[in-house]
Protein backbone atom coordinates (compact mmCIF):
# COMPACT_ATOMS: atom_id res chain seq x y z
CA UNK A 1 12.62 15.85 -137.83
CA UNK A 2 10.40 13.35 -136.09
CA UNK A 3 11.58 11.49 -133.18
CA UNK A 4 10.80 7.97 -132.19
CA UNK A 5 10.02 9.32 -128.94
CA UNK A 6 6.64 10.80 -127.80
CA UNK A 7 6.93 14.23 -127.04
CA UNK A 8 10.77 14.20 -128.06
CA UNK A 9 12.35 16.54 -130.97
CA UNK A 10 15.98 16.36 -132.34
CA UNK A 11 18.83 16.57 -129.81
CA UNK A 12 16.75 15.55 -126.80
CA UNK A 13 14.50 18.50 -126.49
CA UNK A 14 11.34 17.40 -124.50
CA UNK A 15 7.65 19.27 -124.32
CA UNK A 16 6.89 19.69 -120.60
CA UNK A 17 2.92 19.15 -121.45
CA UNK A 18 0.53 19.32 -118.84
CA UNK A 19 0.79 15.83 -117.87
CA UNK A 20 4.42 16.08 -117.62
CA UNK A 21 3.98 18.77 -114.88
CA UNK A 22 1.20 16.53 -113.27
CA UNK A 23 3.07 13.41 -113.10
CA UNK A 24 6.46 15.87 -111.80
CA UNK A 25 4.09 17.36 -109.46
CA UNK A 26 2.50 13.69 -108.08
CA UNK A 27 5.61 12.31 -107.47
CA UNK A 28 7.12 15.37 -106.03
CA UNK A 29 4.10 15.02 -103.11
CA UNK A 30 5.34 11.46 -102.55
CA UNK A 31 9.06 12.40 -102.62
CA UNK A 32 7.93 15.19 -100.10
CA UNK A 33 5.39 13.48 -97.72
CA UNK A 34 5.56 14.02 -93.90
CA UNK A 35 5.78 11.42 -91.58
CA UNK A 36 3.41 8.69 -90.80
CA UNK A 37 1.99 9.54 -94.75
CA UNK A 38 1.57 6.84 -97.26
CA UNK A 39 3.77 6.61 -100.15
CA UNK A 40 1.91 5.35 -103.07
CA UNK A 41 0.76 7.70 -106.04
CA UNK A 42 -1.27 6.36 -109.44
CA UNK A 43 -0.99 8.14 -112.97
CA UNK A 44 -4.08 7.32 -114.95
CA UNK A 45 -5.33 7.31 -118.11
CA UNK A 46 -6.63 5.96 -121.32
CA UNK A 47 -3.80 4.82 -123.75
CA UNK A 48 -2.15 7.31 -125.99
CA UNK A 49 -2.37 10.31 -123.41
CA UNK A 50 1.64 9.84 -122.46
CA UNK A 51 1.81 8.47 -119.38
CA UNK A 52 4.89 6.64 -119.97
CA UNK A 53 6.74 9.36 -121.53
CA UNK A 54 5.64 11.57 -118.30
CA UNK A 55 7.38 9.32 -116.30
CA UNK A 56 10.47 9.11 -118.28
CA UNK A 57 10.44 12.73 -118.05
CA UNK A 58 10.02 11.96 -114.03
CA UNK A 59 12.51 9.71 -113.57
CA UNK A 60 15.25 11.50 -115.39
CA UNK A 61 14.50 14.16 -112.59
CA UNK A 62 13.97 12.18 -109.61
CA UNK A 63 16.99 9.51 -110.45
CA UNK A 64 13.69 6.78 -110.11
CA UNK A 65 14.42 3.17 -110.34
CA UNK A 66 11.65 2.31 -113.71
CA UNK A 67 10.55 -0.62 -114.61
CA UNK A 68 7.36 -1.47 -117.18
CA UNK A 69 5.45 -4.51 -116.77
CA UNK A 70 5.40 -7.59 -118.93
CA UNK A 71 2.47 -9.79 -119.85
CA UNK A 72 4.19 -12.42 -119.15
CA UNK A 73 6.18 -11.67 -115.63
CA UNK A 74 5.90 -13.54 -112.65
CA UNK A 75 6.74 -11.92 -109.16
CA UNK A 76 10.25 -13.18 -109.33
CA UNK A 77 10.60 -11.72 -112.67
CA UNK A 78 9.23 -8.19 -111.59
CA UNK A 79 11.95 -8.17 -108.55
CA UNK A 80 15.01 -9.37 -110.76
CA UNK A 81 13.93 -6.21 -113.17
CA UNK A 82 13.87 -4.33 -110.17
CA UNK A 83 16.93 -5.18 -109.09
CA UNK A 84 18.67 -4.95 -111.94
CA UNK A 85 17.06 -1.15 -112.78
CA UNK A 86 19.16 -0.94 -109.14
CA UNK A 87 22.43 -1.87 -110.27
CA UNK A 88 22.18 -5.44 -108.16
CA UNK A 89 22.05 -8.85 -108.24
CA UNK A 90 19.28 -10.44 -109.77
CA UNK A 91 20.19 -14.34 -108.70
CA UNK A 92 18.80 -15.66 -105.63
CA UNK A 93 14.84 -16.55 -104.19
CA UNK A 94 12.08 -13.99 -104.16
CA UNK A 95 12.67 -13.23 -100.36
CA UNK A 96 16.69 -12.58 -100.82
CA UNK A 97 15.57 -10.38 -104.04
CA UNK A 98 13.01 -8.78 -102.12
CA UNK A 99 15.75 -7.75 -99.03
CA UNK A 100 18.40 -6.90 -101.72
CA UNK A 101 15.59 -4.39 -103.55
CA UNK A 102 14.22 -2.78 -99.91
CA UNK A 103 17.92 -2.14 -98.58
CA UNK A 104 19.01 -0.74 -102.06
CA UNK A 105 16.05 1.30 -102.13
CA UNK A 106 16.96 2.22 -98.76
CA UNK A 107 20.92 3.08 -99.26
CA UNK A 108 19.74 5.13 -102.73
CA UNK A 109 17.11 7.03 -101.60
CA UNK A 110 15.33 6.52 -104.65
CA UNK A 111 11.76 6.85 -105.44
CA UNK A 112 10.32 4.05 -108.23
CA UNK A 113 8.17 3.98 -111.00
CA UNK A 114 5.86 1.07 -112.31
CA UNK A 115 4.33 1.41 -115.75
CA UNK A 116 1.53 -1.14 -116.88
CA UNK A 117 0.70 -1.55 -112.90
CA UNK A 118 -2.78 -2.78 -114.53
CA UNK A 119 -0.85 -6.07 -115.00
CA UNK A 120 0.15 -6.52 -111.40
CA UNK A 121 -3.18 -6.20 -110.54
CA UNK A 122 -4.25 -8.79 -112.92
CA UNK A 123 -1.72 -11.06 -111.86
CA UNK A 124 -2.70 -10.30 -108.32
CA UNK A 125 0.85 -9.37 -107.63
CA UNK A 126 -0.16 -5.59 -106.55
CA UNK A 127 0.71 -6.75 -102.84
CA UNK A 128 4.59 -6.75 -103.73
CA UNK A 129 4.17 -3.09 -104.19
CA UNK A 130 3.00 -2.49 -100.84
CA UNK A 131 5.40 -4.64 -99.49
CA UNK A 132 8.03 -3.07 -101.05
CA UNK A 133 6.87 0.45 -100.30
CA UNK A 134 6.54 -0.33 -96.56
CA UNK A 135 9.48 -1.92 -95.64
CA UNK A 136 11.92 0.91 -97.54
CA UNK A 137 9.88 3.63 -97.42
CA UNK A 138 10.35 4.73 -100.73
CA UNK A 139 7.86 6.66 -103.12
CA UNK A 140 6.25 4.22 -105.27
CA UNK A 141 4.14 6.00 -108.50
CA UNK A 142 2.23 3.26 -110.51
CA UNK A 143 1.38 4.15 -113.97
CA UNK A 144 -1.61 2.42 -115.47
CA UNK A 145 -5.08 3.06 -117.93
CA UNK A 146 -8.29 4.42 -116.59
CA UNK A 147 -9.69 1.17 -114.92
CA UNK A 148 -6.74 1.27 -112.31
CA UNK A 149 -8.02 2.90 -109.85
CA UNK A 150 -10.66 0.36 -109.55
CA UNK A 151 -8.44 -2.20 -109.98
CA UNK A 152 -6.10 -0.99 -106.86
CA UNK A 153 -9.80 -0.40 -104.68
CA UNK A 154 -10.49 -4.07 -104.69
CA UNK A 155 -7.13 -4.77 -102.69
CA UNK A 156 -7.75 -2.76 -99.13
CA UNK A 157 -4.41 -2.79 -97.76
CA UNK A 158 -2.86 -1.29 -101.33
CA UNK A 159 -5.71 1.03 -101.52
CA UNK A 160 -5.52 2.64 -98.53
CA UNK A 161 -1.72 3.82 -98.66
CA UNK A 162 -2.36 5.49 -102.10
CA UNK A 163 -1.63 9.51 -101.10
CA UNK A 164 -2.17 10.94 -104.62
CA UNK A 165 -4.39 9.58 -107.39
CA UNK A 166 -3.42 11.75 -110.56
CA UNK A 167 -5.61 11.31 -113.63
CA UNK A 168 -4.02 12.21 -116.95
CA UNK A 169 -5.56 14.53 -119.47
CA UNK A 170 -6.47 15.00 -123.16
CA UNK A 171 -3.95 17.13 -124.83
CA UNK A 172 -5.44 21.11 -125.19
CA UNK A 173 -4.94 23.35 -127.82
CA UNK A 174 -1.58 24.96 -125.85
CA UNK A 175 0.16 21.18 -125.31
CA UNK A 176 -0.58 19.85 -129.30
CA UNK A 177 0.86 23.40 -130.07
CA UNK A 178 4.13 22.13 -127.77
CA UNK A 179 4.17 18.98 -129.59
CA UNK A 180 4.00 20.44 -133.35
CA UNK A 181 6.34 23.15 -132.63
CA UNK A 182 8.62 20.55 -130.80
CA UNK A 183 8.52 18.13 -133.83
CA UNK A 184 8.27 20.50 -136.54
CA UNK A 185 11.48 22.73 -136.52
CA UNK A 186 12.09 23.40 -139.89
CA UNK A 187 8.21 23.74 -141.37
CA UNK A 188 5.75 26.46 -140.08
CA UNK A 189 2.38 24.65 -139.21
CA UNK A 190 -0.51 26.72 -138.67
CA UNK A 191 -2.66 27.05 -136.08
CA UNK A 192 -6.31 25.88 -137.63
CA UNK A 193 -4.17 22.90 -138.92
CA UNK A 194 -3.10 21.93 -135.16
CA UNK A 195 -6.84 22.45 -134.35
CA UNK A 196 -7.25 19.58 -137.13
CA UNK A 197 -4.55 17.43 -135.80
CA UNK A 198 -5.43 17.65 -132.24
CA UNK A 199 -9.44 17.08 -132.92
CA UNK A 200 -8.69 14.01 -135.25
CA UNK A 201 -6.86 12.82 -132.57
CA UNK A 202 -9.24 13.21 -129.77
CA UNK A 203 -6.65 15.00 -127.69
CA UNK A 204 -4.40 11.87 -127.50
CA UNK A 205 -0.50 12.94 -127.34
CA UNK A 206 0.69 9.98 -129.67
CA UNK A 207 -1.78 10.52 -132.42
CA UNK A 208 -0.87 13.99 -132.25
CA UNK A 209 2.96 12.86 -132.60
CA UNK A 210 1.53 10.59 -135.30
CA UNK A 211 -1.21 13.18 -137.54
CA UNK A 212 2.19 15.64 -137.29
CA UNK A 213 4.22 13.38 -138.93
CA UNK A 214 1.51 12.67 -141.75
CA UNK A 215 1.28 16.67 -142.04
CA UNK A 216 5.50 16.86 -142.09
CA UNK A 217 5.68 14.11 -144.54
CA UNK A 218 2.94 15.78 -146.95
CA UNK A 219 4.58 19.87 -146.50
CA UNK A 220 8.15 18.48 -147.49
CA UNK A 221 7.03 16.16 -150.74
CA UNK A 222 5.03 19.29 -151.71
CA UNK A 223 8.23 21.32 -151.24
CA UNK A 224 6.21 23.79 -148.49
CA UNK A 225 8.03 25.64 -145.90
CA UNK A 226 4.72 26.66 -144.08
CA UNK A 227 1.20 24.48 -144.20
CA UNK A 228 -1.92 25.46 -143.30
CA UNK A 229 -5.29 23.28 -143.26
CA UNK A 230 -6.43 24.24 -146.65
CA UNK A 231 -3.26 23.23 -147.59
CA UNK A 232 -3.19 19.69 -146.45
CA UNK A 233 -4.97 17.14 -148.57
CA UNK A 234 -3.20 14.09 -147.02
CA UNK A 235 -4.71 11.27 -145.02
CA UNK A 236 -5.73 11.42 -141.15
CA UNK A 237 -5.11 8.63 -138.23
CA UNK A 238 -8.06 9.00 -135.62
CA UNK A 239 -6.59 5.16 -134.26
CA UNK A 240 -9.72 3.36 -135.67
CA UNK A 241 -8.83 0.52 -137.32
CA UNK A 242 -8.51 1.03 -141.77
CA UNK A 243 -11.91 -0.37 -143.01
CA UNK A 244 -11.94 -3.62 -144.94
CA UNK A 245 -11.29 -3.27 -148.85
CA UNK A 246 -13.90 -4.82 -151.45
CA UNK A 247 -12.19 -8.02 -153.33
C-alpha cells in the first residue's frame, strides 16, 4: 500500500536511503562538535531528492525542534513557529521571542532543523539563524535546493560558521530498490522494471515514490502478483509538464 509519505510504507516503516544516513550523519557532526566549532550544517539539493523526509527521519532521532519555511513569513512569524515547535509562548516582541527560543534551546538541549532556508535568505532573514545559533549554542541544520550554498556565501558572518555542507544525491539503483520494496509489500516488482522507474525519474526519490505507484496501480487492475518491465504498458511521470492537447 502506498503511503502519503516519501519513503514511508504501511505501519511506519521508513527506507534509511543514502541521504537519510547523510543528513543523520551531518547533524550528528554538529550535535558532536568540539569546542570553539561552529554549529551550522546545510542539506542541499534539487527538489524531489528527499531532503525533507531526511530530516524528519533526523529529527525523530535527535528530538530536533523543525520548522519549514513559509513564503509568506516574516521574522516574527519564523520565531513564534519556533517557539511553538518548543512547547512555549508565542505572544510577545521579536526580542522577548528571541530570549524565550535561545533559553529553551538552551534548557532542552535540542538541536533544530530549518527546511526551505532558501526563503530566509530571500527574505534576508538568514541573520536570525546565526543569532540564534550563537547565543544557545545549539546545532542548527538548514535544509534548502542546490543554489543555497550560494545563497548563504553572500552573507559572511552566516557563511563562515557553516561546519558541514552536505549535498544530497540522486537515488542509485540500491535506494529505488529500498523504496519499491518499502512501498510494494504485497506485489513482486522486478528488477529491470526498477531500472525503468528510477531512470524515468532521473534518480529523484518522489518520482520514484510516484512511477511505483503508477506500476502498483497497473499490477493490481491486471490482477498480477509479480510485474516485470515487459509487463508494464502503463503511463510514466518524468515531472515534465503533460503536453498541450489539439482542440
Amino acid at each position: 500500500m502506498m503511503s502519503g509519505n516519501l519513503g514511508q510504507g504501511k505501519g511506519g516503516t521508513i527506507a534509511v536511503l543514502k541521504n537519510v544516513a547523510a543528513c543523520m550523519t551531518a547533524m550528528e557532526r554538529l550535535i558532536d562538535r568540539g569546542p570553539g566549532r561552529p554549529g551550522i550544517g546545510v542539506f542541499y539539493g534539487h527538489s524531489g531528492y528527499g531532503k525533507t523526509y531526511s530530516a524528519i527521519y533526523v529529527q525523530n532521532m535527535t528530538r530536533a525542534a523543525r520548522v519549514e519555511v513559509g513564503d509568506s513569513w516574516t521574522r516574527k512569524v519564523f520565531l513564534e513557529k519556533l517557539a511553538a515547535e518548543l512547547g512555549q509562548e508565542t505572544r510577545g516582541t521579536i526580542s522577548q521571542l528571541v530570549d524565550r527560543v535561545v533559553e529553551t534551546l538552551v534548557d532542552d538541549d535540542r538541536p533544530v532543523i530549518v527546511d526551505e532556508a532558501d526563503k530566509l535568505c530571500d527574505k534576508h532573514m538568514i541573520e536570525m539563524v546565526r543569532e540564534l545559533h550563537e547565543a544557545s549554542g545549539a546545532p542548527f541544520l538548514l535544509l534548502g535546493e542546490e543554489k543555497l550554498p550560494a545563497k548563504i556565501a553572500e552573507v559572511e558572518r552566516v557563511h563562515n560558521r557553516v561546519l558541514v555542507w552536505e549535498p544530497a544525491q540522486r537515488c542509485d539503483q540500491d535506494d529505488a530498490r529500498k523504496l519499491v520494496d518499502l512501498l510494494s509489500p504485497k506485489i513482486k516488482i522486478a528488477d529491470d522494471l526498477v531500472t525503468r522507474i528510477r531512470e524515468t525519474a532521473s534518480g529523484r526519490a518522489r518520482l520514484i515514490v510516484v512511477n511505483t505507484d503508477q506500476v502498483l496501480t497497473y499490477a493490481r487492475r491486471a490482477g498480477l502478483a509479480e510485474i516485470g518491465l515487459a509487463d508494464y504498458a502503463g503511463d510514466w511521470i518524468d515531472g515534465r509538464a503533460p503536453r498541450p492537447r489539439a482542440a
